[in-house]
Protein backbone atom coordinates (compact mmCIF):
# COMPACT_ATOMS: atom_id res chain seq x y z
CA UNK A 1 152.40 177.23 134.81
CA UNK A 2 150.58 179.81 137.04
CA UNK A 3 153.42 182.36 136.84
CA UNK A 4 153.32 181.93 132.88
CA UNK A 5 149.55 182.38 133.11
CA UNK A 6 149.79 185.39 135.23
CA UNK A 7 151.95 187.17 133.02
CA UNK A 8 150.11 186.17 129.96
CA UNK A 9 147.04 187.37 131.49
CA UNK A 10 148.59 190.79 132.46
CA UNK A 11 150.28 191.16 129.02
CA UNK A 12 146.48 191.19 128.00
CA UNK A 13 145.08 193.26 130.39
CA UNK A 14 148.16 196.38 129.33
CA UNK A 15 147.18 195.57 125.72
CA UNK A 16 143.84 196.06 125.95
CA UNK A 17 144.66 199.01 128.55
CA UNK A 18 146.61 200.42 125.50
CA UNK A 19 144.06 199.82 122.80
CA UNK A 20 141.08 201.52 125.29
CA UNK A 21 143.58 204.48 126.20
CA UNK A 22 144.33 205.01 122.39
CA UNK A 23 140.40 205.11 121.06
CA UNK A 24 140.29 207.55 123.96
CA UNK A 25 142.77 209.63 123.48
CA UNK A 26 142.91 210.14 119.74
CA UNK A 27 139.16 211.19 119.62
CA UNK A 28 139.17 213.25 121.88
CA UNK A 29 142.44 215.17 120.08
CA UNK A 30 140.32 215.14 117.12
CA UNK A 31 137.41 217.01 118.53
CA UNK A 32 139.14 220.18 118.13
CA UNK A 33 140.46 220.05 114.37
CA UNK A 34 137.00 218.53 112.93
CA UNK A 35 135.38 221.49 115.21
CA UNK A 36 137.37 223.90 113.51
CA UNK A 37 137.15 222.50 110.11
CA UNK A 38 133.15 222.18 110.48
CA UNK A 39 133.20 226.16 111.38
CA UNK A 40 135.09 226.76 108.04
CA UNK A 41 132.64 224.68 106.32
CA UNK A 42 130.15 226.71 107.56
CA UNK A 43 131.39 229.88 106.72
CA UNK A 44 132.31 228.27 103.09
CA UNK A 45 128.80 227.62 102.67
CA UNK A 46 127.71 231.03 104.05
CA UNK A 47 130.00 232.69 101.53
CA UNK A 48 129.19 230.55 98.75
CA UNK A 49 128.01 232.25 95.69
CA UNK A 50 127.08 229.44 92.90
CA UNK A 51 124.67 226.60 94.11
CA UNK A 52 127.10 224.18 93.04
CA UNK A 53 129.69 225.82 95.70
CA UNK A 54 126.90 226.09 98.11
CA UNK A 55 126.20 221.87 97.59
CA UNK A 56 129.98 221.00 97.86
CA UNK A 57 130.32 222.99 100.89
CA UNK A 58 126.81 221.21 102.32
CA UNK A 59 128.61 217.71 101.71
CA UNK A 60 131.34 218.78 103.25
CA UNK A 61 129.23 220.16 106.52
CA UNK A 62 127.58 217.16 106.22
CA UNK A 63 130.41 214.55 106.45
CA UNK A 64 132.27 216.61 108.97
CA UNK A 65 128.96 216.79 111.54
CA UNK A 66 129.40 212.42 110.45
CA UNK A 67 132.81 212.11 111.72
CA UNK A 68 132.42 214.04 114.72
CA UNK A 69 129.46 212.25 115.77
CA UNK A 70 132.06 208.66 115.42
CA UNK A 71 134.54 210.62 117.38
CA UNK A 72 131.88 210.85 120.27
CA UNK A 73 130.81 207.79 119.86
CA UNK A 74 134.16 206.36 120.20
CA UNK A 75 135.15 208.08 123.08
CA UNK A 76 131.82 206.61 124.99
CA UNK A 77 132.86 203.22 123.70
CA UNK A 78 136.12 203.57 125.38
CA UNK A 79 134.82 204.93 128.77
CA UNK A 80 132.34 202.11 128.69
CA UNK A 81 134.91 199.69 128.27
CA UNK A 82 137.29 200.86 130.44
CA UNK A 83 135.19 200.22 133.47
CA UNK A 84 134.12 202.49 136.68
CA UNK A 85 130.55 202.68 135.30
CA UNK A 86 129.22 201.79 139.09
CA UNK A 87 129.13 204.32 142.11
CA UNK A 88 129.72 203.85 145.49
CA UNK A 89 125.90 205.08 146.58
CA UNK A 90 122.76 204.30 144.68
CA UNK A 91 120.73 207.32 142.38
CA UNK A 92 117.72 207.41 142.10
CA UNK A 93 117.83 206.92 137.81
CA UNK A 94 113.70 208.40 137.45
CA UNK A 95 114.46 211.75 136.71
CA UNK A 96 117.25 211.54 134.55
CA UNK A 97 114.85 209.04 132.44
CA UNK A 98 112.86 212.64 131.87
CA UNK A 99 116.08 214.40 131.28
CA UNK A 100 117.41 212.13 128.33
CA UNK A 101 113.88 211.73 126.73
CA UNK A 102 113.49 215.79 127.21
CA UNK A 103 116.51 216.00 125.34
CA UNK A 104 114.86 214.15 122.52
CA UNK A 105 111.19 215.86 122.56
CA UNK A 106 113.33 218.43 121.59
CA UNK A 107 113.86 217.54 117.94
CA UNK A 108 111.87 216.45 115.32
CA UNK A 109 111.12 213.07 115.86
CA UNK A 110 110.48 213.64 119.43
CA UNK A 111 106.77 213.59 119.39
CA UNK A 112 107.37 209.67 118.83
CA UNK A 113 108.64 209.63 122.08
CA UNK A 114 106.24 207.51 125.17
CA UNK A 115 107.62 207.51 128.52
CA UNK A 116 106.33 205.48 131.57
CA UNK A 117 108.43 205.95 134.87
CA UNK A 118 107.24 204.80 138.53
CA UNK A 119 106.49 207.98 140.87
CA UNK A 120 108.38 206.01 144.07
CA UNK A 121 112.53 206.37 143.48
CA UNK A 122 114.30 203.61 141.31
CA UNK A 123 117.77 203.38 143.31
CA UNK A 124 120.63 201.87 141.32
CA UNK A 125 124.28 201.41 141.52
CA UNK A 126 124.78 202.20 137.73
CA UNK A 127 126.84 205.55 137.62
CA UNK A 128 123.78 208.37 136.47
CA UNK A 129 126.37 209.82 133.61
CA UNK A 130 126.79 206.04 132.75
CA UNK A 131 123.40 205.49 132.52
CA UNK A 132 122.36 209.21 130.47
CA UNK A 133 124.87 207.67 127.91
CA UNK A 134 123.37 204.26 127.63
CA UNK A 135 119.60 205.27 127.94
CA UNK A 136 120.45 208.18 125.43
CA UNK A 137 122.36 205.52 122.93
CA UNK A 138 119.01 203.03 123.13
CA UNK A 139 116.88 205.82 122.24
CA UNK A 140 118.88 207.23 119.36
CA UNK A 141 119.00 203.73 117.93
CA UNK A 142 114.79 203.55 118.31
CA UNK A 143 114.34 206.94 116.75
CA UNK A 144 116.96 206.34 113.49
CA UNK A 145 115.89 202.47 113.04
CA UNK A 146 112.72 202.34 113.98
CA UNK A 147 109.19 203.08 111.92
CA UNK A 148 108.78 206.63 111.66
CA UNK A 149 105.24 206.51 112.07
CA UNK A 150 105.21 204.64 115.13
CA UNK A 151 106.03 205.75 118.44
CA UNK A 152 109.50 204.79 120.99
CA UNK A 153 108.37 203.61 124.01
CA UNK A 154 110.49 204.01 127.00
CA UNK A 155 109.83 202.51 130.39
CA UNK A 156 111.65 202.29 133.70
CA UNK A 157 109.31 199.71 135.77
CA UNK A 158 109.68 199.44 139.96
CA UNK A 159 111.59 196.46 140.04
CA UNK A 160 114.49 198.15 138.11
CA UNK A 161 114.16 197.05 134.31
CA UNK A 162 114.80 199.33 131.23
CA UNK A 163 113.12 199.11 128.49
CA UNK A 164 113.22 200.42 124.88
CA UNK A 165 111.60 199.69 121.89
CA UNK A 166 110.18 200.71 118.58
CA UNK A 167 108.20 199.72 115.69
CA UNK A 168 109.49 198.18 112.26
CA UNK A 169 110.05 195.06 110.87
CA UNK A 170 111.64 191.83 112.71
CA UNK A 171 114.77 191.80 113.34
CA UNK A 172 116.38 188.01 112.37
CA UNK A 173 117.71 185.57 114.87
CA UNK A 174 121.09 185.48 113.41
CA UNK A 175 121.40 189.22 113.38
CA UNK A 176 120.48 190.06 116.90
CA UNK A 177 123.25 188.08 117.67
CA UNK A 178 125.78 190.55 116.32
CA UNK A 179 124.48 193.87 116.86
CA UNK A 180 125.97 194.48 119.84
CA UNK A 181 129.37 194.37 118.07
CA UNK A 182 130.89 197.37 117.57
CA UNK A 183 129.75 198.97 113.37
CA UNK A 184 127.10 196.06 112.97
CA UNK A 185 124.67 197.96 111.24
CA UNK A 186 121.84 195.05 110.66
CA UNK A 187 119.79 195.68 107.46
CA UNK A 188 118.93 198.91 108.40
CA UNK A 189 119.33 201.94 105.22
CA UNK A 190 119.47 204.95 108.39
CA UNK A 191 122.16 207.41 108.84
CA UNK A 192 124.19 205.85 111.90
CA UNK A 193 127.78 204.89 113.50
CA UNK A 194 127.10 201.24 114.23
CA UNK A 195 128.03 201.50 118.11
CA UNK A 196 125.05 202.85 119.60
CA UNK A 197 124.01 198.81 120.99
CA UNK A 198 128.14 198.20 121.39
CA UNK A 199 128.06 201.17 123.82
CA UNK A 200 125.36 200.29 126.00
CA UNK A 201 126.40 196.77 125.76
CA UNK A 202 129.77 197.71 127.20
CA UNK A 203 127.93 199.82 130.14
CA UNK A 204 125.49 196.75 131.12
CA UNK A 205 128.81 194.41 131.03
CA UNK A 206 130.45 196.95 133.23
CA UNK A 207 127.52 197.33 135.29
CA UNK A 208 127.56 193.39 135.62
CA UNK A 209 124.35 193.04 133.67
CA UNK A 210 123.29 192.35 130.25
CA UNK A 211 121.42 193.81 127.05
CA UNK A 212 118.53 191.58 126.22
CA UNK A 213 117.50 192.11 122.26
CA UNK A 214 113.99 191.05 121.62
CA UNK A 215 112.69 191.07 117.78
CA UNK A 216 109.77 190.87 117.22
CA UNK A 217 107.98 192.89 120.67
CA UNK A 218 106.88 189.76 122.59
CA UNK A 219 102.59 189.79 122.04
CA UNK A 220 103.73 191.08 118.41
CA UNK A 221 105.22 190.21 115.41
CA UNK A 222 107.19 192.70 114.51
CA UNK A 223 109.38 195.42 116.19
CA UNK A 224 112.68 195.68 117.96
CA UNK A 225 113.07 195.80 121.87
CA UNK A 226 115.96 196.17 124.18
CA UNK A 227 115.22 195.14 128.03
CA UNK A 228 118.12 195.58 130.60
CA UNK A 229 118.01 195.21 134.65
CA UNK A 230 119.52 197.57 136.39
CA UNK A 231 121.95 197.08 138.98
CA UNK A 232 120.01 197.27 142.35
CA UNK A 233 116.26 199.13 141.75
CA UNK A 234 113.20 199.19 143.49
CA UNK A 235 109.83 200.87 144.34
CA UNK A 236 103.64 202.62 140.97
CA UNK A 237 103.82 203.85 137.16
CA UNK A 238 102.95 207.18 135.32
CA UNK A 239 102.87 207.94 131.88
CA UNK A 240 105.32 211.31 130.42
C-alpha cells in the first residue's frame, strides 16, 4: 500500500510538473509573435488613412496589449507555483515597497496611491523578485477594482504584515472565497486577467503563508483589503 501510494503521489507531482512547465513555456514562446504582431498593429494604425481603418487597427492594438498582458500573467502564475519563492538570507523588503508603488505613481491613477513603511529594516525570507511580483499584483488589483475616487493604501508594519486595500463596495462572503482562483473575476465591470489574487496567492502558499481577504475594511463597511504576514519581519512608521 505505501509503494502504490508513493508512486501515485509521484505520478502527481510529474503531472503537475508538466502542466506548470507547459503554462511556462508556451507564454513565454508567445511573447515574441504577439510582440511582433502588436508592432504591426502599430504601424497599421500609424498608416491608416480612413477613421474606420484607424478604429480596426486600435481594436486590434488593443486586444493584442490584452493577450500579452495574460501571457505575463501566466508566466508569474507558473513561477509562483512552481516553488523557490524563499531565499537562503533575509532582505530587507522596505525599499522595494517604494520601488513597486514608484512604479505606479507613475501612471495615471497613481496619485491614489498612500504608502506607510517603518524607517527600521523589515527582514524577510520571501525572495525580493517574489515579493515585487506579489506586492505589484495586490496593487494592480486595488487600482483597476477599487473606487476611483478613493485612495490605495499600502502598508508594510514592523512586525512584518502587508497590507493592501482600497475603497468600493463590499465584497460578499461567498465570493471572497473564490477569488483567489485563478480568472475569478468577482462582480467587478474593470479591464483585468482574473489572476492577479491567484498569483499572489500562489507566492504566500510558497512562502508558507497565506492571503487574508477582508471585505468590508474592518472599522468600515465597505471596501476590499488583502493582509498577508511575511515570512520572518521585524523592526517605527512613515508615511510616502
Amino acid at each position: 500500500i505505501a509503494d502504490a501510494v508513493n508512486r501515485l503521489m509521484e505520478r502527481l507531482r510529474r503531472a503537475l510538473e508538466t502542466e506548470r512547465r507547459f503554462a511556462a513555456n508556451s507564454a513565454h514562446e508567445l511573447r515574441t509573435p504577439i510582440a511582433a504582431a502588436l508592432a504591426q498593429a502599430q504601424r497599421l494604425l500609424a498608416e491608416a488613412q480612413s477613421p474606420a481603418m484607424q478604429d480596426r487597427a486600435r481594436q486590434i492594438e488593443s486586444s493584442l496589449r490584452a493577450l500579452a498582458r495574460i501571457t505575463e500573467k501566466l508566466m508569474q502564475l507558473a513561477k509562483a507555483e512552481g516553488g523557490g519563492v524563499l531565499s537562503e538570507t533575509a532582505h530587507n523588503l522596505v525599499p522595494l515597497v517604494g520601488l513597486v508603488a514608484e512604479e505606479f505613481k507613475r501612471t495615471a491613477d497613481g496619485s491614489r496611491l498612500r504608502v506607510t513603511v517603518p524607517d527600521s529594516p523589515v527582514l524577510s525570507y520571501l525572495d525580493p523578485d517574489a515579493f515585487a511580483i506579489l506586492l505589484r499584483n495586490l496593487i494592480e488589483n486595488a487600482v483597476k477594482h477599487g473606487t476611483a475616487s478613493e485612495p490605495v493604501t499600502i502598508s508594510l508594519d514592523d512586525t512584518g504584515q502587508l497590507s493592501v486595500s482600497n475603497g468600493g463596495p463590499a465584497v460578499p462572503a461567498e465570493t471572497l472565497l473564490k477569488l483567489t482562483r485563478p480568472f475569478e473575476r468577482g462582480r467587478s465591470t474593470a479591464d483585468g486577467t482574473g489572476l492577479g489574487l491567484a498569483i499572489a496567492d500562489a507566492i504566500a502558499s510558497g512562502a508558507g503563508t497565506h492571503l487574508e481577504l477582508l471585505s468590508p475594511i474592518p472599522g468600515r463597511d465597505d471596501g476590499f483589503e488583502v493582509r498577508m504576514r511575511l515570512p520572518g519581519g521585524k523592526t517605527k512608521s512613515r508615511r510616502a
